[in-house]
Structures are given as C-alpha cells and as structure tokens.
Protein backbone atom coordinates (compact mmCIF):
# COMPACT_ATOMS: atom_id res chain seq x y z
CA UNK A 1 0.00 0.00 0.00
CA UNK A 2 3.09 2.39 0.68
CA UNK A 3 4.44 1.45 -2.68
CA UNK A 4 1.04 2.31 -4.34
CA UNK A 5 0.81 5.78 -2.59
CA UNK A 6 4.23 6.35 -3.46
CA UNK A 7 3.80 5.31 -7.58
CA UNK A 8 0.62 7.42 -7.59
CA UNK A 9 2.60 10.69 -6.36
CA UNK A 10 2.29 11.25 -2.93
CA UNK A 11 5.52 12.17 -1.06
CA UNK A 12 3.90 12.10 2.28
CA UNK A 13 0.73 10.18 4.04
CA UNK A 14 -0.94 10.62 6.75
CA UNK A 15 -0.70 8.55 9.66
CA UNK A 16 -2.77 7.23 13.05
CA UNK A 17 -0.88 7.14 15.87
CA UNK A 18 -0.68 3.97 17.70
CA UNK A 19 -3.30 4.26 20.83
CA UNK A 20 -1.24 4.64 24.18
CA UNK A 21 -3.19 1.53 26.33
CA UNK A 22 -2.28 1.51 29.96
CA UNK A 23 -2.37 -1.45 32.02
CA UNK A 24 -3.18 -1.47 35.70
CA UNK A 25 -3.40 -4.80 38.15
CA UNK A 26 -5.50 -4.45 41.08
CA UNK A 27 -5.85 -6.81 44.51
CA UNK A 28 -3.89 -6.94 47.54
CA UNK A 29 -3.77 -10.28 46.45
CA UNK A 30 -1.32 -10.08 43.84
CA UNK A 31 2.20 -10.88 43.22
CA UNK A 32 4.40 -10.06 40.43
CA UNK A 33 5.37 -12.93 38.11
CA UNK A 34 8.57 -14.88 39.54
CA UNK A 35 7.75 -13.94 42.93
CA UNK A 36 6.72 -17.32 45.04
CA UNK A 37 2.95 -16.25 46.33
CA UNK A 38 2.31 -16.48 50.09
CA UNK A 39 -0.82 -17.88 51.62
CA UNK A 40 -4.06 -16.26 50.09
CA UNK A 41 -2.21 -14.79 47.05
CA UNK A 42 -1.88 -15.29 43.38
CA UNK A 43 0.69 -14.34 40.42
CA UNK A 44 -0.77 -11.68 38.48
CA UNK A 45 -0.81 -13.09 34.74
CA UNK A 46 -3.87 -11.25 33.63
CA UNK A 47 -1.97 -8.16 31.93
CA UNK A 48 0.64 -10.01 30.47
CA UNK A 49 -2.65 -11.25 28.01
CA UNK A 50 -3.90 -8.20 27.43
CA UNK A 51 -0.64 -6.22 26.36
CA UNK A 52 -0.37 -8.71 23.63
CA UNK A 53 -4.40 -8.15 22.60
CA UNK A 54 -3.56 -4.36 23.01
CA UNK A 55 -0.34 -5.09 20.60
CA UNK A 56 -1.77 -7.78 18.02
CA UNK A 57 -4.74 -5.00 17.65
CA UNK A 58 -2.24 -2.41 16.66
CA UNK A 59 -1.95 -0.27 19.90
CA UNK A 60 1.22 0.48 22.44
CA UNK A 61 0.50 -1.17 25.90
CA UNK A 62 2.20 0.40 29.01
CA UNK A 63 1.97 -1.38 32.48
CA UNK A 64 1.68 0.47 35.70
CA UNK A 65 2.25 -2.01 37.79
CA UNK A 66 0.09 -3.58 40.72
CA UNK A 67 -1.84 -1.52 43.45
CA UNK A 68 -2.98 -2.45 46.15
CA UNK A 69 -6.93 -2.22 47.61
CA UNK A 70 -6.88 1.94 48.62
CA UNK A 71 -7.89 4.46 47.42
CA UNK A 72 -5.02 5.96 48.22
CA UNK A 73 -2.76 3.06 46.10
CA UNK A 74 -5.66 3.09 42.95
CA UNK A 75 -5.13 6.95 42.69
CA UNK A 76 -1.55 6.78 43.01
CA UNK A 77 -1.00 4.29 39.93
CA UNK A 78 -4.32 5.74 38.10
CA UNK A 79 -2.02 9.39 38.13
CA UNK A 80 0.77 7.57 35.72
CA UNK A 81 -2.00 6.96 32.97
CA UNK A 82 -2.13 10.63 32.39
CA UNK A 83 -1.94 10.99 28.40
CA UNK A 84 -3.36 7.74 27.92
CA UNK A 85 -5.76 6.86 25.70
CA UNK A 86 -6.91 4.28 27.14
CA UNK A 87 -6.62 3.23 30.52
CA UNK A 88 -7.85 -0.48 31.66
CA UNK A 89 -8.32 -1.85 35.47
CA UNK A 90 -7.90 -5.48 36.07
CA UNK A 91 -9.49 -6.39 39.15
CA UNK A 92 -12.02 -4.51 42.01
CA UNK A 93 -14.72 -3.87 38.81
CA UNK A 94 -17.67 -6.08 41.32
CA UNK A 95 -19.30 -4.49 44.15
CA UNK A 96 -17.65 -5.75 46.92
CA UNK A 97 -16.30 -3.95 50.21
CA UNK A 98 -12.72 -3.92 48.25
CA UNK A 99 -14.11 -3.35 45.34
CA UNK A 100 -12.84 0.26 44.66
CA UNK A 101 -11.88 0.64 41.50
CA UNK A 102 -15.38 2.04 40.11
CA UNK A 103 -16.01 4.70 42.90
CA UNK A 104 -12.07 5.60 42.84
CA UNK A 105 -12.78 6.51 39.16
CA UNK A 106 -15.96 8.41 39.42
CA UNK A 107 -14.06 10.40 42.38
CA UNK A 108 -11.59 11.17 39.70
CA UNK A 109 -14.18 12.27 37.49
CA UNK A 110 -14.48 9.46 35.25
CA UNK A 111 -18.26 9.25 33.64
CA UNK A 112 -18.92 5.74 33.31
CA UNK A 113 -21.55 4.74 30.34
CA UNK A 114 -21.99 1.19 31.77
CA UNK A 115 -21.06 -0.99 34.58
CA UNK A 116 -21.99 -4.53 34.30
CA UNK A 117 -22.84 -6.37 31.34
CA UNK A 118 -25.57 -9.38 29.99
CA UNK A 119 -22.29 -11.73 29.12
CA UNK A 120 -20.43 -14.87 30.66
CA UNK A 121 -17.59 -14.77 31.14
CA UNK A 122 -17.05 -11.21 32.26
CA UNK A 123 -20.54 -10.01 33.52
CA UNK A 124 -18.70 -6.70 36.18
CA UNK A 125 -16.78 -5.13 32.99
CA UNK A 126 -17.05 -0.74 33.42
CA UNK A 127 -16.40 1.51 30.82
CA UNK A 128 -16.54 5.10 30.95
CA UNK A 129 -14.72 8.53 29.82
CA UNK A 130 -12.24 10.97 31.45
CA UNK A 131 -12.18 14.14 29.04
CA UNK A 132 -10.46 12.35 25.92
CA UNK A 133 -9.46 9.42 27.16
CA UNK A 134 -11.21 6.28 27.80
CA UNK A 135 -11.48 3.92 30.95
CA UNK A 136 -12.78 -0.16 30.73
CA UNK A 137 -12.68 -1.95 33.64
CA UNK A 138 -12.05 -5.56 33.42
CA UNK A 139 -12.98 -8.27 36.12
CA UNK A 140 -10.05 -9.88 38.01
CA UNK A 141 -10.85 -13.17 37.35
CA UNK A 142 -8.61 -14.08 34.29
CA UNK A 143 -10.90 -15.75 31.42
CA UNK A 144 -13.11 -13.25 32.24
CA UNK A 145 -10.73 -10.63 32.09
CA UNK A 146 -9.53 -11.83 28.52
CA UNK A 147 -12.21 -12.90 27.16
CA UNK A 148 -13.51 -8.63 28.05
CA UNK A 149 -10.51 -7.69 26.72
CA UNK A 150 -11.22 -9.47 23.25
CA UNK A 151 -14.99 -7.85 22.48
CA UNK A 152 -14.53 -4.50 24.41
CA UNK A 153 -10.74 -3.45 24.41
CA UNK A 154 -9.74 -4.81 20.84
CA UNK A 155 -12.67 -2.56 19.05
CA UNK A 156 -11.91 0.25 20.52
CA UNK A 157 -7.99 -0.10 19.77
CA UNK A 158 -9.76 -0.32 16.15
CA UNK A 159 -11.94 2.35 16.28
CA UNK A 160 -9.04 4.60 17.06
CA UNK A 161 -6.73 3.63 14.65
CA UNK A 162 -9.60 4.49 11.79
CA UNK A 163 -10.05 0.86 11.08
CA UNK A 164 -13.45 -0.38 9.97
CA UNK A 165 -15.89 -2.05 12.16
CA UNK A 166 -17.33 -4.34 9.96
CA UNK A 167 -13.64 -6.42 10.39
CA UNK A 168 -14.98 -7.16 13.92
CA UNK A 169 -17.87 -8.95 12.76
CA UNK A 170 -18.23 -12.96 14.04
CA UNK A 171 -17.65 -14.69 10.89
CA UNK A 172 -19.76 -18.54 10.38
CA UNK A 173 -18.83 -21.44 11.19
CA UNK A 174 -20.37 -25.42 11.67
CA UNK A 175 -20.82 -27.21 14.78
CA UNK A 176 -18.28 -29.99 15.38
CA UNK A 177 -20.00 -31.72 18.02
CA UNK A 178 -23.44 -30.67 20.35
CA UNK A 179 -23.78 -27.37 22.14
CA UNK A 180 -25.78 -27.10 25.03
CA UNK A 181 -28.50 -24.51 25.28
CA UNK A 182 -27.57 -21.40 27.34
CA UNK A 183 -29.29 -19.06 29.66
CA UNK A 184 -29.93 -15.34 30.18
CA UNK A 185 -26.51 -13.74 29.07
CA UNK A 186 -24.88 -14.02 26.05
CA UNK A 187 -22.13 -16.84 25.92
CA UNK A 188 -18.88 -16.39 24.44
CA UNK A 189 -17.45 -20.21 24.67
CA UNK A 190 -14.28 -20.84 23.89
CA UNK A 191 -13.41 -23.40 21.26
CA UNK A 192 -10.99 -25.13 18.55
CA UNK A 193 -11.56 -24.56 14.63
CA UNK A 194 -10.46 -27.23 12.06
CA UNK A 195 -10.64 -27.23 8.37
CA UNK A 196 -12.79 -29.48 5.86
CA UNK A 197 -10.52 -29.82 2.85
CA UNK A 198 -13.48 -27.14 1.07
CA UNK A 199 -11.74 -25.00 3.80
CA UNK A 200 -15.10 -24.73 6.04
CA UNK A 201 -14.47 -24.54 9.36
CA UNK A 202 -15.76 -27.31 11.87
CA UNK A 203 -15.97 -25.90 15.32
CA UNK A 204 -15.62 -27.81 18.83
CA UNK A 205 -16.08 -26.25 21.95
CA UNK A 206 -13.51 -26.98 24.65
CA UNK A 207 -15.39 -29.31 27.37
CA UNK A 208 -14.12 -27.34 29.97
CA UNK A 209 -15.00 -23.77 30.22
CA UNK A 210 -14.72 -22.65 33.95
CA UNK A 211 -13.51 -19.05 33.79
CA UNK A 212 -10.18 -19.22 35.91
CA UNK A 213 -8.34 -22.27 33.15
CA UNK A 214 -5.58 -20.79 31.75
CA UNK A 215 -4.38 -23.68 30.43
CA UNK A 216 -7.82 -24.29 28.58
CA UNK A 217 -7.76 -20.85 27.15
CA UNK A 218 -4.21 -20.88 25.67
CA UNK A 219 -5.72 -24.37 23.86
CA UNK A 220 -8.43 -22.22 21.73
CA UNK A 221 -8.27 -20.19 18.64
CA UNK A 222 -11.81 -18.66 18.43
CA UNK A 223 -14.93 -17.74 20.62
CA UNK A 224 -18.52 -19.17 19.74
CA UNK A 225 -21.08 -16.47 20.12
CA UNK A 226 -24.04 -17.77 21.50
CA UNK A 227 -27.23 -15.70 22.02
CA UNK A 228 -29.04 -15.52 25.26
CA UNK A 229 -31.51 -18.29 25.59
CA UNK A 230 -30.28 -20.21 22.67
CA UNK A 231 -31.83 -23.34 22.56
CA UNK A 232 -29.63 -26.74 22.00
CA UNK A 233 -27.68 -26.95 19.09
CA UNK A 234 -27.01 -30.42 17.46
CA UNK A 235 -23.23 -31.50 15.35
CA UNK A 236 -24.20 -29.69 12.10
CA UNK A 237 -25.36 -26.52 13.06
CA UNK A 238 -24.04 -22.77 11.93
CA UNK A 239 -22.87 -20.69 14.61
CA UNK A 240 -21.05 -17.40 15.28
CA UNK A 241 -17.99 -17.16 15.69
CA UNK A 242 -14.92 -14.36 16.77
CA UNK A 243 -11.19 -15.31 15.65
CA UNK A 244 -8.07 -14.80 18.11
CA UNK A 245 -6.09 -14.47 15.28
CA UNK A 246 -6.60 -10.40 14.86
C-alpha cells in the first residue's frame, strides 16, 4: 500500500498514531510474576494477556504495575496513565467492600456509560470517559478478564486507529460436536476450529469452560457467540464465531 501511494505521487501520508493503552493490576492479592505467592495470594498473569491483545490490535501497551486495595494506592497508579488513551483496570470492577476501583474513578471524574454487562464470562466489565481518554474496567478473574478484553478493548484499539468495524464482525462457522443450550446472558465459549478440505471450518467447543483455566484458554483459537436463551444446538449446526487471530 506504501508502494502504491508512493507510484501514484504522494511524497507524504498521513498517519494514526498507535493508541497509548495503559495497564493497571489491582488486589492486595497479587504478586508479580517470579515472585513465590504467600498464603491467600496469586501471580498476576492477567496483563501479560492483554498487552499482547492491546499489541496484536495495533496499539502500544504500558503497564503500571500492581496496586494495592486503597484508594489511596488506585489513585496513586491511576495518576501515571495521564496521556493515555486508554486506561484499563484489572481487578475490584464487582461491588464488593474492596471493590474500589469504580467509585475511585468516578471520584476522579471518570463518567462511566456502563457498569456490568448481559455476558459470561465477564458479567462486572465498566467503561466510561475521562475528558479524551477512555477507561474499561475488566474483572479480576482471568478468562473473564480476557475474554472482556477481546470484544470490548480490541474494538476500541480499532476504532481509534480508523479501522473499519465491519472487520470485527463474528464470521460462520459449523458445529463440530453438540452445544448445550444457554441461559440469560450471552455466551462467548471458547473453542478449537479445524478445516474441511473445502476450507469450512468445523468448530468444537472446549469441554471445559470454567472461567479461571488458563491452560484451557491458551488451547483455543476462536470464541462461539451464543445468544441468550439459545436453545440446544445439534453437530451440524451454523454458529457465530470471533477469531483470536486479529
């Protein structure tokens, strides 16, 4: 595309500048990565996954490191996202006594649009606006953090960089084997895609799909979509899909 602009005259194009994504961990919880967790911890992982969504979907991920359940600690590392354009929480997004991260940003003067959403995994996701930046709030829990990342963050990143929507779209896709019907929220199941040799994809959802397996997330390559309500849905049958592969 370069070389096209370049044989058709133009000496200069113009440009989108990669959106500046900031990263923050949240949860007294937490431990960096190579440091041996103590009773009632965990290694925080959950960024590490969503720096390489923010960078596959074209934007420039910074972390700020962990902080801890305060207000005090949230408003410290929230101050290093200045000039971000987007800045995303991991963590304290329910409604729980440590829960802080929603009032801490509506202190700071963050207008959130929404704050929980109809989906599983990831129902407590936020996402609001601080003059021209952006803020989405991601659950601590880590498919569901991921999984938020993938239909909230990634569009966005998109959006900014002038990219067209439609590229978001869930593409189609057969049924491998059965899928059981689902309830009330919308269910973004997480699956493997092979190829018929017509090169139509055959989809199988993973058997397992409790929302803290990492090691049954790194195993997929694509989310079915499946409406709320959707009834069962035999070997055969055409279904929604969203790629990893961005």
């Amino acid at each position: 595309e370069l070389a096209l602009a370049a044989a058709m005259g133009h000496g200069t194009v113009e440009l989108r500048q990669r959106p500046e994504v900031a990263i923050l961990s949240t949860g007294d919880e937490l431990v960096p990565p190579g440091r041996a967790p103590g009773p009632g911890q965990i290694i925080s992982s959950n960024h590490l996954g969503i720096a390489a969504l923010v960078q596959a979907a074209g934007g420039h991920a910074t972390y700020l490191g962990i902080a801890r359940d305060t207000k005090a600690s949230l408003n410290d590392h929230m101050e290093q996202a200045q000039g971000a354009d987007i800045l995303v929480t991991i963590g304290g997004a329910s409604v729980g006594d440590h829960d802080l991260v929603g009032p801490v940003l509506q202190a700071r003067g963050v207008d959130l649009s929404f704050w929980k959403i109809a989906m599983r995994p990831g129902k407590p996701i936020m996402f609001g606006r601080y003059g021209d930046g952006r803020v989405i709030g991601l659950p601590g829990n880590p498919i569901s953090s991921l999984i938020g990342a993938r239909i909230f963050l990634v569009p966005l990143i998109r959006s900014l960089l002038g990219l067209p929507p439609q590229d978001q779209r869930p593409r189609r896709a057969v049924l491998a084997s059965p899928l059981a019907a689902n309830g009330p929220r919308q269910h973004y199941i997480r699956a493997i895609q092979t190829f018929d040799p017509d090169g139509m994809a055959r989809i199988t959802p993973l058997p397992s799909q409790d929302s803290s397996l990492l090691s049954s997330f790194t195993k997929s390559d694509c989310l079915i979509v499946q409406s709320p309500h959707a009834p069962d849905q035999p070997a055969g049958s055409v279904v929604d899909i969203l790629d990893f592969d961005l």
